[in-house]
PDB file of N, CA and C in Angstrom:
ATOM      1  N   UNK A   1     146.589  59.342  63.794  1.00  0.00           N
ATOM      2  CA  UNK A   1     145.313  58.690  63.933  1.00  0.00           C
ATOM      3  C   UNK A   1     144.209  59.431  63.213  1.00  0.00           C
ATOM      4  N   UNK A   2     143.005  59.146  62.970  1.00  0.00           N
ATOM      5  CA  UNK A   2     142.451  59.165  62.187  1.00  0.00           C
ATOM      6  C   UNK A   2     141.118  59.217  62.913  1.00  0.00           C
ATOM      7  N   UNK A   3     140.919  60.593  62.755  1.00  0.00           N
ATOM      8  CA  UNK A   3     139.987  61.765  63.623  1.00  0.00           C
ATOM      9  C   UNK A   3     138.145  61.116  63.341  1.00  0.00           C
ATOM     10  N   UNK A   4     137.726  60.840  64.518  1.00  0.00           N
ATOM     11  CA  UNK A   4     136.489  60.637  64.171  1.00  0.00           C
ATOM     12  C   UNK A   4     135.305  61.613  63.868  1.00  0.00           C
ATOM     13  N   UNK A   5     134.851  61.748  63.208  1.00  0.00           N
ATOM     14  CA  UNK A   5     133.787  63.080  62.802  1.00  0.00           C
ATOM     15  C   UNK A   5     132.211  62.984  63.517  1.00  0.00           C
ATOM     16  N   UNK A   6     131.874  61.768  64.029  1.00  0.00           N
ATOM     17  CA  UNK A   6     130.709  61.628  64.181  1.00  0.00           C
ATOM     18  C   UNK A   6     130.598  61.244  65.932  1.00  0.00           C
ATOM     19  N   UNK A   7     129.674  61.161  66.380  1.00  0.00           N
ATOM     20  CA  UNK A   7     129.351  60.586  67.911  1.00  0.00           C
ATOM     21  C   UNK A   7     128.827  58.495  67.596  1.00  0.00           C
ATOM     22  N   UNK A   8     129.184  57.698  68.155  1.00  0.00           N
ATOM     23  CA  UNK A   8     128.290  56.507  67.857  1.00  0.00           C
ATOM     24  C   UNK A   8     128.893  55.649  68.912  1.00  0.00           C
ATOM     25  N   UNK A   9     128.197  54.096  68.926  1.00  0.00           N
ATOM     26  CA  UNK A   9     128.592  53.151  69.755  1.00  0.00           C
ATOM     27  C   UNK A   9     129.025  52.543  68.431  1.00  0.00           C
ATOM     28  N   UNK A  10     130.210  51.476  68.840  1.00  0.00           N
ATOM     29  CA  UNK A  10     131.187  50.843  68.663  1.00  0.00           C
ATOM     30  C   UNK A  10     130.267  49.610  68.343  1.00  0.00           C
ATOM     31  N   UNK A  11     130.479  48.914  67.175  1.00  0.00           N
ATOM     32  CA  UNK A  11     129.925  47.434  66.999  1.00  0.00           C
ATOM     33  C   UNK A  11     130.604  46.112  66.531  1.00  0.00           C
ATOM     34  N   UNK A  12     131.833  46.779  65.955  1.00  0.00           N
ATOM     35  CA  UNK A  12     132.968  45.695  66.042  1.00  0.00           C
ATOM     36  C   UNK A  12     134.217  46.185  66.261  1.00  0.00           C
ATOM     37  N   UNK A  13     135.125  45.737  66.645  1.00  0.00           N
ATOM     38  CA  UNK A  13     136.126  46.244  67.262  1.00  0.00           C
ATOM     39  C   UNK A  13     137.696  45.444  67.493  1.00  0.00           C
ATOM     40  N   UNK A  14     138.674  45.912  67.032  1.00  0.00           N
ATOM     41  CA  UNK A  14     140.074  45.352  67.110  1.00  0.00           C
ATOM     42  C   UNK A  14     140.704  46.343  67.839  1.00  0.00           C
ATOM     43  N   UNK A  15     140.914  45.923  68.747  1.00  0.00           N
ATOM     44  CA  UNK A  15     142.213  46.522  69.893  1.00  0.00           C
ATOM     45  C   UNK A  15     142.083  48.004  69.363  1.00  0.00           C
ATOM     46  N   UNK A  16     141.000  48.617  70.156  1.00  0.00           N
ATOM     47  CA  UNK A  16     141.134  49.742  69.528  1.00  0.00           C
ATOM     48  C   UNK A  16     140.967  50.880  70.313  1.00  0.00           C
ATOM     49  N   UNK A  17     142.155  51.555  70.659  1.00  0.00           N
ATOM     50  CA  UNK A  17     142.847  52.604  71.550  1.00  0.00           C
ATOM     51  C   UNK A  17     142.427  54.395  71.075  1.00  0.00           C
ATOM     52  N   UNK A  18     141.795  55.091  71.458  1.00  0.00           N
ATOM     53  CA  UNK A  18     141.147  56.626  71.148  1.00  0.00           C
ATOM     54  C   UNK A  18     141.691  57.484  72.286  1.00  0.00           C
ATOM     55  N   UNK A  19     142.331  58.023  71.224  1.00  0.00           N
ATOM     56  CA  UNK A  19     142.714  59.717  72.203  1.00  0.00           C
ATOM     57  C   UNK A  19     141.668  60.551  72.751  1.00  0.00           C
ATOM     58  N   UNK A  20     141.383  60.754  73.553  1.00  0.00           N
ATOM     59  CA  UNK A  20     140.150  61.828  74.079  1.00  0.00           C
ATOM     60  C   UNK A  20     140.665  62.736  74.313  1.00  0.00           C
ATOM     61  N   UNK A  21     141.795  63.328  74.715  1.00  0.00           N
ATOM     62  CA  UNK A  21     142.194  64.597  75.263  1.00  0.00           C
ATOM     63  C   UNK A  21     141.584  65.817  74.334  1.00  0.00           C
ATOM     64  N   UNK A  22     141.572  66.164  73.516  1.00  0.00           N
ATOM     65  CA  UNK A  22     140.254  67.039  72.974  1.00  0.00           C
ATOM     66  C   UNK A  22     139.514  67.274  73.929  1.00  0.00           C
ATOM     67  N   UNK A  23     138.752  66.416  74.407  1.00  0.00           N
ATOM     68  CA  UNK A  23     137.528  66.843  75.207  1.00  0.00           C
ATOM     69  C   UNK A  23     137.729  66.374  76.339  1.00  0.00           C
ATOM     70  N   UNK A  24     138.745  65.692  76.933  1.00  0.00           N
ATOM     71  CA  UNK A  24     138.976  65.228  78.910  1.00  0.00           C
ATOM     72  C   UNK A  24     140.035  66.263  79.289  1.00  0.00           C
ATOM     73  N   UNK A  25     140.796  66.333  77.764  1.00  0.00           N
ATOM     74  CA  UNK A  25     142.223  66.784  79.009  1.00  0.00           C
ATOM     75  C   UNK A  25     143.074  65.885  79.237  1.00  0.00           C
ATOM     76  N   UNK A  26     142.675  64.238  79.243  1.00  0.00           N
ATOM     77  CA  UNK A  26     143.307  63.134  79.594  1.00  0.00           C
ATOM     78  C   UNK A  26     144.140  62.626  78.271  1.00  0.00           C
ATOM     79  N   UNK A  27     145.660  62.665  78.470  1.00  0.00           N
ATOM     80  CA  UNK A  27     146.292  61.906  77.822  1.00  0.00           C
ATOM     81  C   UNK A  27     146.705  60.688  77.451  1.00  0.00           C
ATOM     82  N   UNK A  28     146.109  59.808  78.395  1.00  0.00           N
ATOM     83  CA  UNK A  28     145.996  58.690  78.533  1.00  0.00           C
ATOM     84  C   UNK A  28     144.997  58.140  77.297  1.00  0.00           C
ATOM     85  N   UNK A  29     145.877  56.933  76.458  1.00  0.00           N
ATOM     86  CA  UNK A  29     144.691  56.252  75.245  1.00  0.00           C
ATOM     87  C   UNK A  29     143.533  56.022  76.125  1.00  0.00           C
ATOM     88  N   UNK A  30     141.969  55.072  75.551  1.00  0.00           N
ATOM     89  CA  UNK A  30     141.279  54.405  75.872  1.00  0.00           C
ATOM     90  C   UNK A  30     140.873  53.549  75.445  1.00  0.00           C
ATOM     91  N   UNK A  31     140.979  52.522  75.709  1.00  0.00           N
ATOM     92  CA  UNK A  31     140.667  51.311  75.280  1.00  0.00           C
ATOM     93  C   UNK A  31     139.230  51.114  74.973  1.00  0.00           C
ATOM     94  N   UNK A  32     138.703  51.189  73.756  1.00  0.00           N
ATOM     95  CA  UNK A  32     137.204  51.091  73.378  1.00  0.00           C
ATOM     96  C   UNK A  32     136.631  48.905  73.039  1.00  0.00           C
ATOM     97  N   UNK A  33     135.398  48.634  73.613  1.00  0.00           N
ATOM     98  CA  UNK A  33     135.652  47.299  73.438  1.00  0.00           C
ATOM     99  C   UNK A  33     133.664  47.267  73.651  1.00  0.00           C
ATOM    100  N   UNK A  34     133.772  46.101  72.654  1.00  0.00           N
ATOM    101  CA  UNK A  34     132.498  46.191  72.565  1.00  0.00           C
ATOM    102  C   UNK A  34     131.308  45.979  74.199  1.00  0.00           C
ATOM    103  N   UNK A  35     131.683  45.045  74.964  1.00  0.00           N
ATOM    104  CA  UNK A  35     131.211  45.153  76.478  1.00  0.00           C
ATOM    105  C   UNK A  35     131.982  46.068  77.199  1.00  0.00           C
ATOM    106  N   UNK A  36     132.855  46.795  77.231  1.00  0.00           N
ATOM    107  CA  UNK A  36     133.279  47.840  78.013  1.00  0.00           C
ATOM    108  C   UNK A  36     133.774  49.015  77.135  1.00  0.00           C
ATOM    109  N   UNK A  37     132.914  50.264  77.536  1.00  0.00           N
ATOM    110  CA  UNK A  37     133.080  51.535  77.258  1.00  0.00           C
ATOM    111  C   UNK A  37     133.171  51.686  75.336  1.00  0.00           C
ATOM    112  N   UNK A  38     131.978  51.513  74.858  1.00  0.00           N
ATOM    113  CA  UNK A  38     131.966  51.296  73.597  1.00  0.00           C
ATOM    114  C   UNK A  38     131.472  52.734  72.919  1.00  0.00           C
ATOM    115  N   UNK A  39     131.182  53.757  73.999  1.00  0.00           N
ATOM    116  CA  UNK A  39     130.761  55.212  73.414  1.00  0.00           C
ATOM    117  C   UNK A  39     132.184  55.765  72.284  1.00  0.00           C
ATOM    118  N   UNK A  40     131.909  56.169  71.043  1.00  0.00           N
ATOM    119  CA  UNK A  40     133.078  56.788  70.622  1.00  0.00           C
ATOM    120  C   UNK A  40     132.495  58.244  70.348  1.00  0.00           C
ATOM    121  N   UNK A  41     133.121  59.484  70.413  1.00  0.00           N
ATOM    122  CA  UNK A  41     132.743  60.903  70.345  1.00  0.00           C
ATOM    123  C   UNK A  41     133.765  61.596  69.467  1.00  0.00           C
ATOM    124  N   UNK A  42     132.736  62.366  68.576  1.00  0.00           N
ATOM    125  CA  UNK A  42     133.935  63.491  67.593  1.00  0.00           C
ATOM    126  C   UNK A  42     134.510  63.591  68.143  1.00  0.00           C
ATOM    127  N   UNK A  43     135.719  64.158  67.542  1.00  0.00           N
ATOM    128  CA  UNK A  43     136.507  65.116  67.629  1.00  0.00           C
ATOM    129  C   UNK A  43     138.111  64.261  68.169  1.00  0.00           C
ATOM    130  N   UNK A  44     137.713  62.928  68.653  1.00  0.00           N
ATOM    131  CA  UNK A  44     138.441  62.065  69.244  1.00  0.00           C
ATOM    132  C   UNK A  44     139.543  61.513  67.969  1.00  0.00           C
ATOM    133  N   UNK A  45     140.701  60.846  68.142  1.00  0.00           N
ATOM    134  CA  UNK A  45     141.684  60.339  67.514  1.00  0.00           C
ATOM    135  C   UNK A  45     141.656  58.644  67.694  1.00  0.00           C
ATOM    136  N   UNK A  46     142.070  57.983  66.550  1.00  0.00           N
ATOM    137  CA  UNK A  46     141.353  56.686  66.564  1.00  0.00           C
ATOM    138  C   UNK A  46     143.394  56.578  67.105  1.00  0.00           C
ATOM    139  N   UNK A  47     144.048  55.935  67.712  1.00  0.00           N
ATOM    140  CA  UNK A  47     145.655  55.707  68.067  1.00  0.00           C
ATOM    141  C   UNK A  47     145.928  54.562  67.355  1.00  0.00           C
ATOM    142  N   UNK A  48     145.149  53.065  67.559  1.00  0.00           N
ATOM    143  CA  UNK A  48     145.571  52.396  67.601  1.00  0.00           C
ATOM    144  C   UNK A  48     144.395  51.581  67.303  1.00  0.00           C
ATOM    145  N   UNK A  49     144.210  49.946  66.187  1.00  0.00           N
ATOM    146  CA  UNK A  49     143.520  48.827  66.120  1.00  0.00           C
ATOM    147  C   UNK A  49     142.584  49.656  65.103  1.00  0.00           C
ATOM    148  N   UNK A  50     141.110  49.439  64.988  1.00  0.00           N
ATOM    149  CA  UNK A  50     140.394  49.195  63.936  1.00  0.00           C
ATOM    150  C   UNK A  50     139.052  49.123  64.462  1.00  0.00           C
ATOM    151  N   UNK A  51     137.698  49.468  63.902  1.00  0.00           N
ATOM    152  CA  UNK A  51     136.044  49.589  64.251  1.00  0.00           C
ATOM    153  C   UNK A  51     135.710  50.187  63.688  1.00  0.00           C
ATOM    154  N   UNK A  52     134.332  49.477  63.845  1.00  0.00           N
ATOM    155  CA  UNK A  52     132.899  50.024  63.033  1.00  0.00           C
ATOM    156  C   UNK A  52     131.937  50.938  63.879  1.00  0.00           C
ATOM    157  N   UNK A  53     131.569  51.420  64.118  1.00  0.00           N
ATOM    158  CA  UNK A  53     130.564  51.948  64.760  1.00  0.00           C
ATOM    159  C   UNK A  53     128.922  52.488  63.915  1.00  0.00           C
ATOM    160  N   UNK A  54     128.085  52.457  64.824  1.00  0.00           N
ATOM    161  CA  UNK A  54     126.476  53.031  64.415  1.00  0.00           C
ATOM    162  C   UNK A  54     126.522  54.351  64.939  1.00  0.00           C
ATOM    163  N   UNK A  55     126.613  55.153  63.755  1.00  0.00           N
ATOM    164  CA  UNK A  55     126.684  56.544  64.276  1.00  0.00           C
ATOM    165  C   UNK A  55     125.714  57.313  64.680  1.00  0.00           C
ATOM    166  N   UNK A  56     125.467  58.035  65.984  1.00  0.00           N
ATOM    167  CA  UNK A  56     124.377  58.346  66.718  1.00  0.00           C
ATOM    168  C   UNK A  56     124.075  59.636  66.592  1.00  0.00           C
ATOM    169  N   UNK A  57     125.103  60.958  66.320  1.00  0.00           N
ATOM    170  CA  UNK A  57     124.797  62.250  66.546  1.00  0.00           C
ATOM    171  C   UNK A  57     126.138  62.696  65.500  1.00  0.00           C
ATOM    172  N   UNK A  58     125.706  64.196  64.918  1.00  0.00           N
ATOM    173  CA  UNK A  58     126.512  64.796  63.720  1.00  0.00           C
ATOM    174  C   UNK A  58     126.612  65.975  64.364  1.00  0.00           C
ATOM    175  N   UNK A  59     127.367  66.542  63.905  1.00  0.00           N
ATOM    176  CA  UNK A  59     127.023  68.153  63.957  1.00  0.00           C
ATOM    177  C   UNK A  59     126.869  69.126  64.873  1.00  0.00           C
ATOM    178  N   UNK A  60     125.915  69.752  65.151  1.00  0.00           N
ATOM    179  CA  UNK A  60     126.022  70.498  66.598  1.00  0.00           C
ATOM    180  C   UNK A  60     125.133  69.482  67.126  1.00  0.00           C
ATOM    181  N   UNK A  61     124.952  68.559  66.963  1.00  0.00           N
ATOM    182  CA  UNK A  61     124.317  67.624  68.195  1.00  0.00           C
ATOM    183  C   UNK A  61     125.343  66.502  68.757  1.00  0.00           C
ATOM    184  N   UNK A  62     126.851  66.616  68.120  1.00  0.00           N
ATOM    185  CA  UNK A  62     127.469  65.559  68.581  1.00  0.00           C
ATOM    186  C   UNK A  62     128.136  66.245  70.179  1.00  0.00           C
ATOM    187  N   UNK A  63     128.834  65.612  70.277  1.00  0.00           N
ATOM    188  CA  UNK A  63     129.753  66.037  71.889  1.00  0.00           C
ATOM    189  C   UNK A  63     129.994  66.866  71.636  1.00  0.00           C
ATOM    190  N   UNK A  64     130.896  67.186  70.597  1.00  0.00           N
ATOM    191  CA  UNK A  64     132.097  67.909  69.995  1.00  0.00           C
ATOM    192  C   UNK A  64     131.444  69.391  69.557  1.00  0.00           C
ATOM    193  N   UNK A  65     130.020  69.390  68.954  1.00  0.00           N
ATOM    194  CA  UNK A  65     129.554  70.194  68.616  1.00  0.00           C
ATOM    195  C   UNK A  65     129.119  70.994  69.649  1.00  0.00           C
ATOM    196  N   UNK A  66     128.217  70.238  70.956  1.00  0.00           N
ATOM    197  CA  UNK A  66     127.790  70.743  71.541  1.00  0.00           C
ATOM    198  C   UNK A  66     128.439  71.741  72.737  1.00  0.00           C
ATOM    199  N   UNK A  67     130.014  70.894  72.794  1.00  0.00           N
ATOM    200  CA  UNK A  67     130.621  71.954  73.150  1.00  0.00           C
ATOM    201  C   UNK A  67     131.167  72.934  72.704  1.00  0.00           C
ATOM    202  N   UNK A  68     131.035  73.280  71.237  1.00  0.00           N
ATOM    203  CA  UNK A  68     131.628  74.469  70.602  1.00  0.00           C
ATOM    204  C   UNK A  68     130.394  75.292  70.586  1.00  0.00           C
ATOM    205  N   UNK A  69     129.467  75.128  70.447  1.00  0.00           N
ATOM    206  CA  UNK A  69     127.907  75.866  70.699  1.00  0.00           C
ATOM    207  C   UNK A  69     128.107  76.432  72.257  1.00  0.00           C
ATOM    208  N   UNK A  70     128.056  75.429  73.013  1.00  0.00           N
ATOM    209  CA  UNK A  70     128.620  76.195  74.308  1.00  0.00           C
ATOM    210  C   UNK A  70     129.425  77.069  74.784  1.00  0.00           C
ATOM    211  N   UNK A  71     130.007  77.288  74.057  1.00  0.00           N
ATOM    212  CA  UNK A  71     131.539  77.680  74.067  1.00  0.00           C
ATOM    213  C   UNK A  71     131.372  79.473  73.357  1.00  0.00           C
ATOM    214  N   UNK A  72     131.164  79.130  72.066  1.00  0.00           N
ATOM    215  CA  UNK A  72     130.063  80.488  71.230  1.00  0.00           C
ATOM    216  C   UNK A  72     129.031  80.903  71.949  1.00  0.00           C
ATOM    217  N   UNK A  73     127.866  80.499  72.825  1.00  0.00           N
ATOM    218  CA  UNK A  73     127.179  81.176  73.397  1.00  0.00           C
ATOM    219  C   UNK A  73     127.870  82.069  74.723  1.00  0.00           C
ATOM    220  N   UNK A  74     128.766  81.701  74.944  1.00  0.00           N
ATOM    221  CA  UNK A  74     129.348  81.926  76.114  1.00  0.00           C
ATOM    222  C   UNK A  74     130.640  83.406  75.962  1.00  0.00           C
ATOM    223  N   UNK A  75     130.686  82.816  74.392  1.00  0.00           N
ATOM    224  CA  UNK A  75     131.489  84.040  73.977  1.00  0.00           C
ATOM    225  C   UNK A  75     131.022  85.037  73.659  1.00  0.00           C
ATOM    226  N   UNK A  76     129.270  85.160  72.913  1.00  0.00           N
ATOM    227  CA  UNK A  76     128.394  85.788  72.885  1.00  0.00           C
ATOM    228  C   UNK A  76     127.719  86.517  73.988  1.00  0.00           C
ATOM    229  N   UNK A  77     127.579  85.911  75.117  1.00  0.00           N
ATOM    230  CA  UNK A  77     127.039  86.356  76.365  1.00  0.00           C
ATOM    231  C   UNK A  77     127.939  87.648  77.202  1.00  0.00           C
ATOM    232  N   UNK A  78     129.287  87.032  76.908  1.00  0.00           N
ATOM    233  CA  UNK A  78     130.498  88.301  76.906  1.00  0.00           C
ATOM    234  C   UNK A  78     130.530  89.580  76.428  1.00  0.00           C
ATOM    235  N   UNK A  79     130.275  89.439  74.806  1.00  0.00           N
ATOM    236  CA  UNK A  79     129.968  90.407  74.063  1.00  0.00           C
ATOM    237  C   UNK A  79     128.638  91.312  74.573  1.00  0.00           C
ATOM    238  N   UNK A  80     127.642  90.897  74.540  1.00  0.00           N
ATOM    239  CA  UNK A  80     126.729  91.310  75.516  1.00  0.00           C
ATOM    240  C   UNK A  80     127.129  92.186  76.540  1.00  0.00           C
ATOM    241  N   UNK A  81     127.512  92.032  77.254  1.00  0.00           N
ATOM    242  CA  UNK A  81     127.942  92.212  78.715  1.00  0.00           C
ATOM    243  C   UNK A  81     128.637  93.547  78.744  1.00  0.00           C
ATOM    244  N   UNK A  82     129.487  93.411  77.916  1.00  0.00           N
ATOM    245  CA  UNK A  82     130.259  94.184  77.244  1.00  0.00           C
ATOM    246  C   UNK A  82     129.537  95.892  76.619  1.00  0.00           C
ATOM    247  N   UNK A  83     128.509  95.333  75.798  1.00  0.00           N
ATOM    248  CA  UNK A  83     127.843  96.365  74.980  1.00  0.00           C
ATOM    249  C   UNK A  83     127.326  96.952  76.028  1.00  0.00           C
ATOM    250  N   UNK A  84     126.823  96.637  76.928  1.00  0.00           N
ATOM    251  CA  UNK A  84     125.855  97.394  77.868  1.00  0.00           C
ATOM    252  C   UNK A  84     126.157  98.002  78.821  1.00  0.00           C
ATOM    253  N   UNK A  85     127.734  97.164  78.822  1.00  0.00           N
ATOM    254  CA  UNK A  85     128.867  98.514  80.294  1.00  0.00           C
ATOM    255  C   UNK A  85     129.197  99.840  79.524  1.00  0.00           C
ATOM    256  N   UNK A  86     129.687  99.303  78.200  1.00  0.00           N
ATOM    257  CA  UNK A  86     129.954 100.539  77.619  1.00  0.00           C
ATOM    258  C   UNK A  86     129.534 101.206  76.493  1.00  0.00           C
TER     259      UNK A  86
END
């Protein structure tokens, strides 16, 4: 499947099934559809069908980003922690 890079809502749409486990944990596809659950987020895997989406957030402002920023500050805050015990 065919990795989405960007954050956006969904505006047309064919049977179209996204891996989230990246960011849930959940292995289970999801069924993306324009009246139900039309959020799509980096980092996600397109499985199955076809869409367009209006892309809303890039970069360290998408999901995907914002949890790797999180993730680096957190690894940073360690380091820290670190310098000052020893």
């Amino acid at each position: 499947g065919d990795l989405l890079p960007a954050d956006g809502v969904l505006i047309q749409g064919n049977d179209l099934k996204i891996d989230e486990s990246a960011l849930t944990g959940e292995s289970d596809h999801v069924r993306k559809s324009l009246d139900k659950d039309p959020l799509l987020l980096s980092g996600t895997h397109v499985m199955e069908g076809s869409g367009r989406m209006v892309v809303t957030a890039v970069g360290v402002n998408s999901q995907s980003g914002i949890i790797f920023t999180l993730l680096g500050a957190a690894g940073d805050d360690d380091d820290d922690s670190r310098d000052k015990k020893g």
